[in-house]
N, C-alpha and C. Protein backbone atom coordinates (compact mmCIF):
# COMPACT_ATOMS: atom_id res chain seq x y z
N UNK A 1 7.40 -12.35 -11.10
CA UNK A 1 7.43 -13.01 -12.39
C UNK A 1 6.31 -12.51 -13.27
N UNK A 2 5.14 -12.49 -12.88
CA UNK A 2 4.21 -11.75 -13.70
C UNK A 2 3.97 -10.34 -13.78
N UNK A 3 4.07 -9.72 -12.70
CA UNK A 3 3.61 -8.04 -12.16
C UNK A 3 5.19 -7.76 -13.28
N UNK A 4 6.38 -7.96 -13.81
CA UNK A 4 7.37 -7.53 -14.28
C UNK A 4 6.45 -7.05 -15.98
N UNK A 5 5.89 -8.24 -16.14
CA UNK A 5 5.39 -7.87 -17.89
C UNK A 5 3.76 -7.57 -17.51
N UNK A 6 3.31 -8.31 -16.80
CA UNK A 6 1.51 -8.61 -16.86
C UNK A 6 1.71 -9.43 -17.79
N UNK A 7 1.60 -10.49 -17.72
CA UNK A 7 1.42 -11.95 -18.68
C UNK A 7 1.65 -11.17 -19.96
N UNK A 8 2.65 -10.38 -20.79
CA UNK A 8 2.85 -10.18 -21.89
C UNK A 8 3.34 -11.12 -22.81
N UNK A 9 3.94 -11.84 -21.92
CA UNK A 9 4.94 -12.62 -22.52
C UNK A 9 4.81 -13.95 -22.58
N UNK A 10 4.66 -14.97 -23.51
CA UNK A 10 4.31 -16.17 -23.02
C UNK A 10 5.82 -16.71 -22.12
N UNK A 11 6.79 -16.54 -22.36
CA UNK A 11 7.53 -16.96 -21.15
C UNK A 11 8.61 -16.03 -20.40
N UNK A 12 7.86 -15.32 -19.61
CA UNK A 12 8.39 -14.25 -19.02
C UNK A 12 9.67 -14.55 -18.79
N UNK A 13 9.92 -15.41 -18.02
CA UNK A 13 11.68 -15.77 -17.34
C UNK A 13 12.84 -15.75 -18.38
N UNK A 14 12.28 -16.56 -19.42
CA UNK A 14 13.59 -16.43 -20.62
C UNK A 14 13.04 -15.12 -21.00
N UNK A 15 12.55 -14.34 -21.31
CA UNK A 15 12.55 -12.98 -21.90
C UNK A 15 13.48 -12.32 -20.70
N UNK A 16 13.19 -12.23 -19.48
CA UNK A 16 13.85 -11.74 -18.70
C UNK A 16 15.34 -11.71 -18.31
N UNK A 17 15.34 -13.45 -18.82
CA UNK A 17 16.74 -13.44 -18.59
C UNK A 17 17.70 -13.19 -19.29
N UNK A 18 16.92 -12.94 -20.93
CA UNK A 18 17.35 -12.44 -22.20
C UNK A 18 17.91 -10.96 -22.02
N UNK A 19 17.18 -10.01 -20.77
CA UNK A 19 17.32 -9.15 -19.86
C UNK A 19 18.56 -8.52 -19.50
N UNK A 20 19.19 -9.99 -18.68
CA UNK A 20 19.60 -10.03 -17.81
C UNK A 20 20.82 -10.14 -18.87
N UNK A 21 21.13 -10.92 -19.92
CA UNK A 21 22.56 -10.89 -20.80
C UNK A 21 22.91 -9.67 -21.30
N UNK A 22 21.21 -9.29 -21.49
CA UNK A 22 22.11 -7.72 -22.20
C UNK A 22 22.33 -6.44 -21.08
N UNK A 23 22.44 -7.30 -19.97
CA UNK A 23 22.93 -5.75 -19.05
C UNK A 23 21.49 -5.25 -18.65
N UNK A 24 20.60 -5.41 -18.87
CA UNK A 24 18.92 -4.76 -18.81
C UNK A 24 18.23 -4.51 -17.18
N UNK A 25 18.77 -5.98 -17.14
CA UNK A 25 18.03 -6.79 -15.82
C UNK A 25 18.92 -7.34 -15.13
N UNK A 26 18.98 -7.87 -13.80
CA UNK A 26 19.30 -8.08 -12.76
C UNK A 26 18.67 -9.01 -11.88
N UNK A 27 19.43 -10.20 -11.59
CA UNK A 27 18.62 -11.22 -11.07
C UNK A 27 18.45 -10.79 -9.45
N UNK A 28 17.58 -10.97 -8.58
CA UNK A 28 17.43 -10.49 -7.21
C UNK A 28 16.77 -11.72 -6.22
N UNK A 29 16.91 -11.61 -5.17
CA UNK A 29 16.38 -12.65 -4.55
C UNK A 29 15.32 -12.63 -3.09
N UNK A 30 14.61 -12.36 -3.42
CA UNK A 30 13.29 -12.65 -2.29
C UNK A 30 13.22 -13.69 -1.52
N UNK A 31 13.26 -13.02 0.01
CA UNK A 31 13.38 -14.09 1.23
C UNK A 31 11.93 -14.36 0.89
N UNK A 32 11.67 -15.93 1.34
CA UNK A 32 10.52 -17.16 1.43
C UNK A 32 9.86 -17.01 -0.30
N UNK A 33 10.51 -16.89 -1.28
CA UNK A 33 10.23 -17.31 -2.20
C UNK A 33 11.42 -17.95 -3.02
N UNK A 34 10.68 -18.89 -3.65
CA UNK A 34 12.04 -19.58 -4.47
C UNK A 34 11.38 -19.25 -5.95
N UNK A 35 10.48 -18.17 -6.21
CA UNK A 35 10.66 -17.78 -7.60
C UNK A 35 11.72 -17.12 -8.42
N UNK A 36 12.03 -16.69 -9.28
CA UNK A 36 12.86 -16.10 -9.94
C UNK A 36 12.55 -14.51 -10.19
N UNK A 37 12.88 -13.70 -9.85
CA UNK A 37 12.88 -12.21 -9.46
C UNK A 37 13.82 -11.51 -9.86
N UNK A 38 13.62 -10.37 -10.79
CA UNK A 38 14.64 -9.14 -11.71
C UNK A 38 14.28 -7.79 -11.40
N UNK A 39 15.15 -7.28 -11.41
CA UNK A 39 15.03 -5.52 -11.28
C UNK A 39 15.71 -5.02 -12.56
N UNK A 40 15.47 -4.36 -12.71
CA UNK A 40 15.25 -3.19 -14.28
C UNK A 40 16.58 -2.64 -14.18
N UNK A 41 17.51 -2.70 -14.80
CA UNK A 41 19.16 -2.28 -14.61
C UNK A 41 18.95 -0.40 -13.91
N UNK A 42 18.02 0.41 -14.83
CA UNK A 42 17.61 1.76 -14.49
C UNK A 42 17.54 1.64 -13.24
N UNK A 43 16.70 1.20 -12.58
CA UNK A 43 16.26 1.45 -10.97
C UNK A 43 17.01 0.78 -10.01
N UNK A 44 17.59 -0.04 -10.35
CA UNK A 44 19.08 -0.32 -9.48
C UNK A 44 19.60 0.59 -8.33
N UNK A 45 19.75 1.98 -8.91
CA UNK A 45 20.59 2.74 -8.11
C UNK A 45 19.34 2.91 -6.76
N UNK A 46 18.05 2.78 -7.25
CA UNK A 46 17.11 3.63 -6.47
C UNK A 46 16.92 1.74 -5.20
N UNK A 47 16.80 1.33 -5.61
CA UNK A 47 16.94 -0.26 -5.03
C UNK A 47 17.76 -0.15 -3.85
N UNK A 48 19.54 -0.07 -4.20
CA UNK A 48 20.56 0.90 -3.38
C UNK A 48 20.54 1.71 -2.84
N UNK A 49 19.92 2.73 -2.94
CA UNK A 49 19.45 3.83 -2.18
C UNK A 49 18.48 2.71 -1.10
N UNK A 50 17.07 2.58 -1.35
CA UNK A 50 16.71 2.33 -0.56
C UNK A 50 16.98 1.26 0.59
N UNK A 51 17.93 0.38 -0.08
CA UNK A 51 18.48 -0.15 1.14
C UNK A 51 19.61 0.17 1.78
N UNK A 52 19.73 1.31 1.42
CA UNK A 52 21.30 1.83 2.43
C UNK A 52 20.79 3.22 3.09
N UNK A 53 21.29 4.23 3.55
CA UNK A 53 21.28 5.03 4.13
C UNK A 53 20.59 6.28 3.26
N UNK A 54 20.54 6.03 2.41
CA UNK A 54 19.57 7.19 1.76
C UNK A 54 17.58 6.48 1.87
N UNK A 55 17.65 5.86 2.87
CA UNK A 55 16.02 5.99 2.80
C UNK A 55 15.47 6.50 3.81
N UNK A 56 14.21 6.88 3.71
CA UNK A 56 13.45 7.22 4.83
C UNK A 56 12.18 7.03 4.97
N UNK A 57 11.84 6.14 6.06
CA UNK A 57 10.68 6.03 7.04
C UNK A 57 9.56 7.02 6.12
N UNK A 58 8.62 6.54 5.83
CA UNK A 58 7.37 7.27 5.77
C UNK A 58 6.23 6.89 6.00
N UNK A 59 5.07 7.49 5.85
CA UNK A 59 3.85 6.68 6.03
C UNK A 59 2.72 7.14 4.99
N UNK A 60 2.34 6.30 3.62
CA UNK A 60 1.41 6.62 2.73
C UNK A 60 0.73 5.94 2.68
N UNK A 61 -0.89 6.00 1.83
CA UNK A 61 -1.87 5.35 1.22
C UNK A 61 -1.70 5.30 0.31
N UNK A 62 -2.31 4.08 -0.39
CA UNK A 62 -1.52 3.60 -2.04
C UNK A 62 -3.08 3.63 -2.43
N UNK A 63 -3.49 3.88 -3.40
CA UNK A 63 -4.85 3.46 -4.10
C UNK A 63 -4.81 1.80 -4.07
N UNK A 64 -6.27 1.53 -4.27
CA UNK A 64 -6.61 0.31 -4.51
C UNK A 64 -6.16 -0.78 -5.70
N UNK A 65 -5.50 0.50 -6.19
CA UNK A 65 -5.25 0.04 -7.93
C UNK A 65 -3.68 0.37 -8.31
N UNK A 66 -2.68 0.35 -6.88
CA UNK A 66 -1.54 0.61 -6.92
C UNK A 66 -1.18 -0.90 -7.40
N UNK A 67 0.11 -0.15 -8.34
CA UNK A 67 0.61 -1.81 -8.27
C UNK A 67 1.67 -2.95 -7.50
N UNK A 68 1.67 -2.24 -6.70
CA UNK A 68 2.08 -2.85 -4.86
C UNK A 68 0.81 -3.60 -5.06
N UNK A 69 -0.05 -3.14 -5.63
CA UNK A 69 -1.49 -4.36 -4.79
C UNK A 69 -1.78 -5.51 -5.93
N UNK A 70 -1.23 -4.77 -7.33
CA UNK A 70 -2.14 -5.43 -8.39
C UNK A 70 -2.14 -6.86 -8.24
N UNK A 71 -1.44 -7.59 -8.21
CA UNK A 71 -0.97 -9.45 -7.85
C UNK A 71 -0.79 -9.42 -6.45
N UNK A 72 -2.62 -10.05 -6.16
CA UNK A 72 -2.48 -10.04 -4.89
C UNK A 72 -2.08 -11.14 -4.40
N UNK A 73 -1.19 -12.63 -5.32
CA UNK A 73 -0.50 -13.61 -4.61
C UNK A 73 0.79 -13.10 -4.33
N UNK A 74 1.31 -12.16 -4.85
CA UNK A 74 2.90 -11.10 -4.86
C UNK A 74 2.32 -10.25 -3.63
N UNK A 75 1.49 -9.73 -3.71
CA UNK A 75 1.45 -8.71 -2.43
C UNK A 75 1.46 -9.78 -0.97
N UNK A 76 0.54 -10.58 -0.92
CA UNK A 76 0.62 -11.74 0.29
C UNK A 76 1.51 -12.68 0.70
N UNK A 77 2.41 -12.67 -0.76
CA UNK A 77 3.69 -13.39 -0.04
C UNK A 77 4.84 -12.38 0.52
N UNK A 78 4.92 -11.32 -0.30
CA UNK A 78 5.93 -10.40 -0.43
C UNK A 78 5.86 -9.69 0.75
N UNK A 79 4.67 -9.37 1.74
CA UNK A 79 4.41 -8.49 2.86
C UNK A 79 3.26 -8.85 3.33
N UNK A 80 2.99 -9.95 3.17
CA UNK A 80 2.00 -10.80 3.99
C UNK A 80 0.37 -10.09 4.28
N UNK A 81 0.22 -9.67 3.31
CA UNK A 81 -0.93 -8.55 3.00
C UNK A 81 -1.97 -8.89 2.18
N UNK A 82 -3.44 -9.21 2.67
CA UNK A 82 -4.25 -9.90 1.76
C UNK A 82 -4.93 -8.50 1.53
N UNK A 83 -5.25 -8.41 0.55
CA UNK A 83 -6.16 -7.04 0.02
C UNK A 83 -7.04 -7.67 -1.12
N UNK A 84 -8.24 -7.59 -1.19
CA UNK A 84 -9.69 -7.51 -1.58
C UNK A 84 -9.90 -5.99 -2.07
N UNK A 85 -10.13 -6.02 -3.05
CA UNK A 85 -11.00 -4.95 -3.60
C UNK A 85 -12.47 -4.79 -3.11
N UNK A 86 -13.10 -4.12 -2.35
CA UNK A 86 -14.22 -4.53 -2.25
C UNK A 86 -15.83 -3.90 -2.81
N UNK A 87 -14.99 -2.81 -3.57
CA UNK A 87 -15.87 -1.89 -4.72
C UNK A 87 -17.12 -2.87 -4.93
N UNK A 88 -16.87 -4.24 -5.45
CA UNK A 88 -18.35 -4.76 -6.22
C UNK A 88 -18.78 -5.95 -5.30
N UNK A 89 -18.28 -5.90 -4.12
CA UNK A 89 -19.17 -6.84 -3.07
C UNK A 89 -20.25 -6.32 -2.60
N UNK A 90 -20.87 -6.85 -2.33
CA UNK A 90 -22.70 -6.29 -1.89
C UNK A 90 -22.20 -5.71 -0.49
N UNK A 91 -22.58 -4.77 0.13
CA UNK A 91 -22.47 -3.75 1.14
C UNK A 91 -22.11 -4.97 2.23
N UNK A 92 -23.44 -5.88 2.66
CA UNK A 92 -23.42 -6.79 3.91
C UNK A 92 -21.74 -7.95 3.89
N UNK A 93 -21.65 -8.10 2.70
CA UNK A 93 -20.57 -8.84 2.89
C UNK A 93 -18.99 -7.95 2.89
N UNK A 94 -19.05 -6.95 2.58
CA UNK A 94 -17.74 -6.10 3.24
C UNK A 94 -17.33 -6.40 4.30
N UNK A 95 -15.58 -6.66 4.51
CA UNK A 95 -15.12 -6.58 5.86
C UNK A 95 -14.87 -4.41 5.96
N UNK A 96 -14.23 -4.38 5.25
CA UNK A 96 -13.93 -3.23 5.35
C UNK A 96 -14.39 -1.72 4.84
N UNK A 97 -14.93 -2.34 4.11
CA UNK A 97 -15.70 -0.92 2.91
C UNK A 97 -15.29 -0.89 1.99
N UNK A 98 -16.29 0.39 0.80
CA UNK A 98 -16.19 0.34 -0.65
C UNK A 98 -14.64 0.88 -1.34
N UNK A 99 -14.61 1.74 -0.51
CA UNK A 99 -13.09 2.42 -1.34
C UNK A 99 -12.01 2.39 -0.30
N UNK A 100 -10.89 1.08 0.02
CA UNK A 100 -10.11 1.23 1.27
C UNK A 100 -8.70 1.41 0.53
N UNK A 101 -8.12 2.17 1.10
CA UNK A 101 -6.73 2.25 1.10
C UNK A 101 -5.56 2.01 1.96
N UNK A 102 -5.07 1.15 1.27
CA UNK A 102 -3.95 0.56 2.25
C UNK A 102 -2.61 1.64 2.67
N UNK A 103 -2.52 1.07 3.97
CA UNK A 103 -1.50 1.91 4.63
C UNK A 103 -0.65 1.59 4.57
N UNK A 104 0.47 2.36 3.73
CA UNK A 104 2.29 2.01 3.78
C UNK A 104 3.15 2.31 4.86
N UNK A 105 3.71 1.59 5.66
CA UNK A 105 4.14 2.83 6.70
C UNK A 105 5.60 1.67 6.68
N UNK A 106 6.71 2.69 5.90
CA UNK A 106 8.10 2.45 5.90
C UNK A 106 7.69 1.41 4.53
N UNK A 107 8.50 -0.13 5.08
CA UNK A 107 8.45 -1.18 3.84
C UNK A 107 7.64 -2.00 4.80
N UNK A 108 6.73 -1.41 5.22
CA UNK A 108 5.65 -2.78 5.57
C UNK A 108 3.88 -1.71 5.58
N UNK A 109 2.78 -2.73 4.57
CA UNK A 109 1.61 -2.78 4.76
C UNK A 109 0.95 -3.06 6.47
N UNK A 110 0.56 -1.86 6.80
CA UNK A 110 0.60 -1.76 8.30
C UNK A 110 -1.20 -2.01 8.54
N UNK A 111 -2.08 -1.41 7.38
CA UNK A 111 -3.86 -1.26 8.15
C UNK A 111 -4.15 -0.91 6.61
N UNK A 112 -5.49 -0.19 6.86
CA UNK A 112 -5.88 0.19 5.74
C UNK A 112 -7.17 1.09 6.07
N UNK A 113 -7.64 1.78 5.37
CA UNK A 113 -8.49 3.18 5.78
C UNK A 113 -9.49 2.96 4.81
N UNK A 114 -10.89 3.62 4.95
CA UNK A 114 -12.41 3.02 4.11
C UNK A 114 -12.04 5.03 4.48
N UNK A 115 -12.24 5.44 3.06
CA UNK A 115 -12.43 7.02 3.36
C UNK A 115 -13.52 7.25 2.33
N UNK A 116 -14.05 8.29 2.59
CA UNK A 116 -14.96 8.61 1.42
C UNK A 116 -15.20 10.45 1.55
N UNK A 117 -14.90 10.66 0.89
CA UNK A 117 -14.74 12.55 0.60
C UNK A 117 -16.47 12.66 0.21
N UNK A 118 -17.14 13.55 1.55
CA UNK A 118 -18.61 14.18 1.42
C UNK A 118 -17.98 16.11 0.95
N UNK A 119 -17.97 16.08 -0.34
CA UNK A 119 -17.71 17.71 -0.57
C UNK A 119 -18.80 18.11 -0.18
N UNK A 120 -20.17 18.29 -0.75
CA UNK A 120 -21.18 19.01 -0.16
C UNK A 120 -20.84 19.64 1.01
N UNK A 121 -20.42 18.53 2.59
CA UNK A 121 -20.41 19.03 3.73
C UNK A 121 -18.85 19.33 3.53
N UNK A 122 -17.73 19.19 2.73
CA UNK A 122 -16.08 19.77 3.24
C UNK A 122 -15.70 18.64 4.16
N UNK A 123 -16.15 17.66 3.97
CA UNK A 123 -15.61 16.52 5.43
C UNK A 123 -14.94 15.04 4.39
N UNK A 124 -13.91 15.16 4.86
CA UNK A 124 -13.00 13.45 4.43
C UNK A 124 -13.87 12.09 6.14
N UNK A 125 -14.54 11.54 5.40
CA UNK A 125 -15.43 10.43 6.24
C UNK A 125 -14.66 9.00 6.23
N UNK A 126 -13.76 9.18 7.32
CA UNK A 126 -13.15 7.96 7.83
C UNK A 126 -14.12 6.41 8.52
N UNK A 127 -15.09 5.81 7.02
CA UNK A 127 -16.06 5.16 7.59
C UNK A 127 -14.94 3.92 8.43
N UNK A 128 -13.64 3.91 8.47
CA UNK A 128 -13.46 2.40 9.00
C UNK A 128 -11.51 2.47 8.88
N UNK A 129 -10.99 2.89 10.44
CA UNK A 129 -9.11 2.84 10.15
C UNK A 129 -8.93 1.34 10.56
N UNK A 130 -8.01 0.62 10.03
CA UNK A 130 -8.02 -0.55 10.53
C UNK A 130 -6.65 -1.06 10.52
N UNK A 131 -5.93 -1.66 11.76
CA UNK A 131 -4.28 -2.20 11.91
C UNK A 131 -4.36 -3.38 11.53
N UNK A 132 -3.26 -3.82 10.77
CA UNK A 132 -2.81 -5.36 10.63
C UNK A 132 -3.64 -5.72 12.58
N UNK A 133 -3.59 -6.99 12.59
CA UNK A 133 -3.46 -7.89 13.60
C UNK A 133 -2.18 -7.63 14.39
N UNK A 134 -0.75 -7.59 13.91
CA UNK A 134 0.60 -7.90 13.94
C UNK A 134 0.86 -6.11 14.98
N UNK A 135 0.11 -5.18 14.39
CA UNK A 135 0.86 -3.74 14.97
C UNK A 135 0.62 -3.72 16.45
N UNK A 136 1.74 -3.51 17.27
CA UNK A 136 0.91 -3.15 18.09
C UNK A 136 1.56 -1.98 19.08
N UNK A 137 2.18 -1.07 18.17
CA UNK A 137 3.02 -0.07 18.45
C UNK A 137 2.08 1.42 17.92
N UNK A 138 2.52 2.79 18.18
CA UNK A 138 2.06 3.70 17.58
C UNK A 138 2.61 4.37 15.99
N UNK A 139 4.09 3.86 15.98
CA UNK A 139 5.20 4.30 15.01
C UNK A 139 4.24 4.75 13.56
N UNK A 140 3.45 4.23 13.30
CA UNK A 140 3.07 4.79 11.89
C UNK A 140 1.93 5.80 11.95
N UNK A 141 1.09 5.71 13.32
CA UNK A 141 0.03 7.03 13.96
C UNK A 141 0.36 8.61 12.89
N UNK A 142 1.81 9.11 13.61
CA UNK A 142 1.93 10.32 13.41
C UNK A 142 1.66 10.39 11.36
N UNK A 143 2.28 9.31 11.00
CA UNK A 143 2.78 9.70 9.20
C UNK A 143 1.01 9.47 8.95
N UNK A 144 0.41 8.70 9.24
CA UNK A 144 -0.90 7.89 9.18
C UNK A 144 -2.19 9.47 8.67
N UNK A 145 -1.90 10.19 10.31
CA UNK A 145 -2.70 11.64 10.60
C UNK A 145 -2.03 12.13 9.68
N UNK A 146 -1.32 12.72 8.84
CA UNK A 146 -0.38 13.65 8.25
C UNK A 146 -1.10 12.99 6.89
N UNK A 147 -0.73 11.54 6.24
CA UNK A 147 -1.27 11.46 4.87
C UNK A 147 -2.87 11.42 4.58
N UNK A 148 -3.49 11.14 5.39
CA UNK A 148 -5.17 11.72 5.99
C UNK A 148 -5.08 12.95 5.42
N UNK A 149 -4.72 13.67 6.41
CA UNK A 149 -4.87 15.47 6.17
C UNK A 149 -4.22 15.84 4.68
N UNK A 150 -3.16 15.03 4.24
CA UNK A 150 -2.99 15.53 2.80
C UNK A 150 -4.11 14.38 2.12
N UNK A 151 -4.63 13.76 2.51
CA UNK A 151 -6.06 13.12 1.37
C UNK A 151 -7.06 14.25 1.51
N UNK A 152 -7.31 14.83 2.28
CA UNK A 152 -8.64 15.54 2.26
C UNK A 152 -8.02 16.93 2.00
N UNK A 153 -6.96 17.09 1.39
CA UNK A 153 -6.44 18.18 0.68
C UNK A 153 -6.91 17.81 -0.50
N UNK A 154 -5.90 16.64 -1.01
CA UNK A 154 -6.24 16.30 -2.13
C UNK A 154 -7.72 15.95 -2.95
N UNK A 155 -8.71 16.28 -1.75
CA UNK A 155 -9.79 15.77 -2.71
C UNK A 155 -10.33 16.88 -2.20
N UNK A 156 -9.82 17.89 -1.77
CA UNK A 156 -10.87 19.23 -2.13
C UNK A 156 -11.49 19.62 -0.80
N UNK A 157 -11.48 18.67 0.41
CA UNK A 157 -12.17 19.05 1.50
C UNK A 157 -11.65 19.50 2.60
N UNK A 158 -12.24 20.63 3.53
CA UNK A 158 -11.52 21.21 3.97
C UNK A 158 -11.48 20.09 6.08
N UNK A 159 -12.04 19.24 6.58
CA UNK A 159 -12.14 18.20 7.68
C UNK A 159 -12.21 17.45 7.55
N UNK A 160 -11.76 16.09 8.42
CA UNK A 160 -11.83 15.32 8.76
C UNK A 160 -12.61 14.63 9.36
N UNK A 161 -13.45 13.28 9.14
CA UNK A 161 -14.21 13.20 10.74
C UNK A 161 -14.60 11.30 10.80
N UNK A 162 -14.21 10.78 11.57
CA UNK A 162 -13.78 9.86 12.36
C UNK A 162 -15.23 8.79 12.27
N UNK A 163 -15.92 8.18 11.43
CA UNK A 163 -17.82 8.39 11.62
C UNK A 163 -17.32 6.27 11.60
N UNK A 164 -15.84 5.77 11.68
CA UNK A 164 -15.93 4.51 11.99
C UNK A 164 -15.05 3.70 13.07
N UNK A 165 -14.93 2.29 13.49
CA UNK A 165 -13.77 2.07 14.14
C UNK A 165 -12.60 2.68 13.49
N UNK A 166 -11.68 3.26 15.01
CA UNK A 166 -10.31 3.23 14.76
C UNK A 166 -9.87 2.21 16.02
N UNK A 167 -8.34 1.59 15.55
CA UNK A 167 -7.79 1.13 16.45
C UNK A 167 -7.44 1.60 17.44
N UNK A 168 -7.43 1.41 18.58
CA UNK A 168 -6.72 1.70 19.78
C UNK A 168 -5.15 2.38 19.56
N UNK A 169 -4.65 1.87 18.91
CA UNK A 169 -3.32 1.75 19.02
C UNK A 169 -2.74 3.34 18.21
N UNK A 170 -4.02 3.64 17.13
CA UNK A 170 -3.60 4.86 16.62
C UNK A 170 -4.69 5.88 17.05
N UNK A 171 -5.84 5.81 17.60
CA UNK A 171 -6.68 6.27 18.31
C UNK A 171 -6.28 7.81 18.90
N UNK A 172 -5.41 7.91 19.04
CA UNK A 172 -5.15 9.48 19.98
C UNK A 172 -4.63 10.35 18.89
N UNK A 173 -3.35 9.85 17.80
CA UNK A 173 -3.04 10.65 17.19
C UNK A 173 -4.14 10.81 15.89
N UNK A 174 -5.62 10.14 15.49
CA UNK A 174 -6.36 10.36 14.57
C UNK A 174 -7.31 11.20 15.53
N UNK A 175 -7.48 11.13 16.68
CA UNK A 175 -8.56 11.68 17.23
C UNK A 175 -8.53 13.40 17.15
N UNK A 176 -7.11 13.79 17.24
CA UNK A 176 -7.24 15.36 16.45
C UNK A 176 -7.29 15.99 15.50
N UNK A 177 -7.69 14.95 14.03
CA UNK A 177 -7.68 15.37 13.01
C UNK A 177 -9.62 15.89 13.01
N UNK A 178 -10.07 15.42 13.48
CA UNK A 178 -11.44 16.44 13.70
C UNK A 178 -12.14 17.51 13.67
């Protein structure tokens, strides 16, 4: 209801549903919420796609500032995912670290990664990998190592290196990115 405009609107729902007469919008329905929820007539097909046989399994990091995260009462109901920014908390009170990125793996928020790119030394510094509570399988390991190695592409460095907890559970397949 809000993440659709960002409070543009003083009453989002009738604008939306104003939407929804002219063909625009599309009413949709979210299990354990009884809010009112629309999809954009355009992205429909891609909606369809992803719930039928044209999707596929992956495993990414979203920035902190994705908007999967931005409404973090939508992200915690929607996939049961509390995310904190923790950029302007004082160091001691961090659970996780300054710059974490959450882990996508398929349609579920699986952990989240504290990375920090040292160019000087060429090293992507994994201060902290961390699993939901809930995982307790390897299934997102392999995509996990793979979007790692394309982060420390992407920011210019040529290793990896491991300098916090990792979970157990993904532990073997991060341990060769080294």
């Amino acid at each position: 209801r809000r993440h659709f405009v960002r409070e543009r609107y003083g009453d989002a729902v009738a604008t939306l549903e104003r939407l929804v007469a002219r063909g625009r919008a599309v009413r949709a329905r979210v299990s354990g919420s009884d809010e009112p929820w629309f999809v954009h007539a355009d992205v429909l097909p891609l909606v369809e796609e992803a719930a039928g046989a044209g999707w596929a399994e992956r495993t990414t990091l979203l920035s902190p500032f994705d908007n999967l995260l931005c409404d973090r009462e939508r992200t915690s109901l929607l996939w049961g995912f509390d995310y904190v920014n923790e950029m302007y908390t004082p160091r001691a009170r961090r659970r996780f670290g300054y710059y974490v990125l959450p882990v996508l793996h398929g349609d579920r928020l699986v952990g989240r990664v504290a990375a920090r790119a040292d160019r000087r030394r060429g090293v992507l510094e994994l201060e902290g990998v961390y699993a939901e509570a809930w995982v307790e399988d390897e299934a997102a390991a392999p995509g996990l190592a793979l979007a790692l190695v394309e982060l420390a592409g992407f920011a210019g460095v040529g290793s990896l290196a491991c300098t916090g907890p990792v979970p157990g559970v993904w532990r073997s397949a991060l341990a060769d990115l080294g």
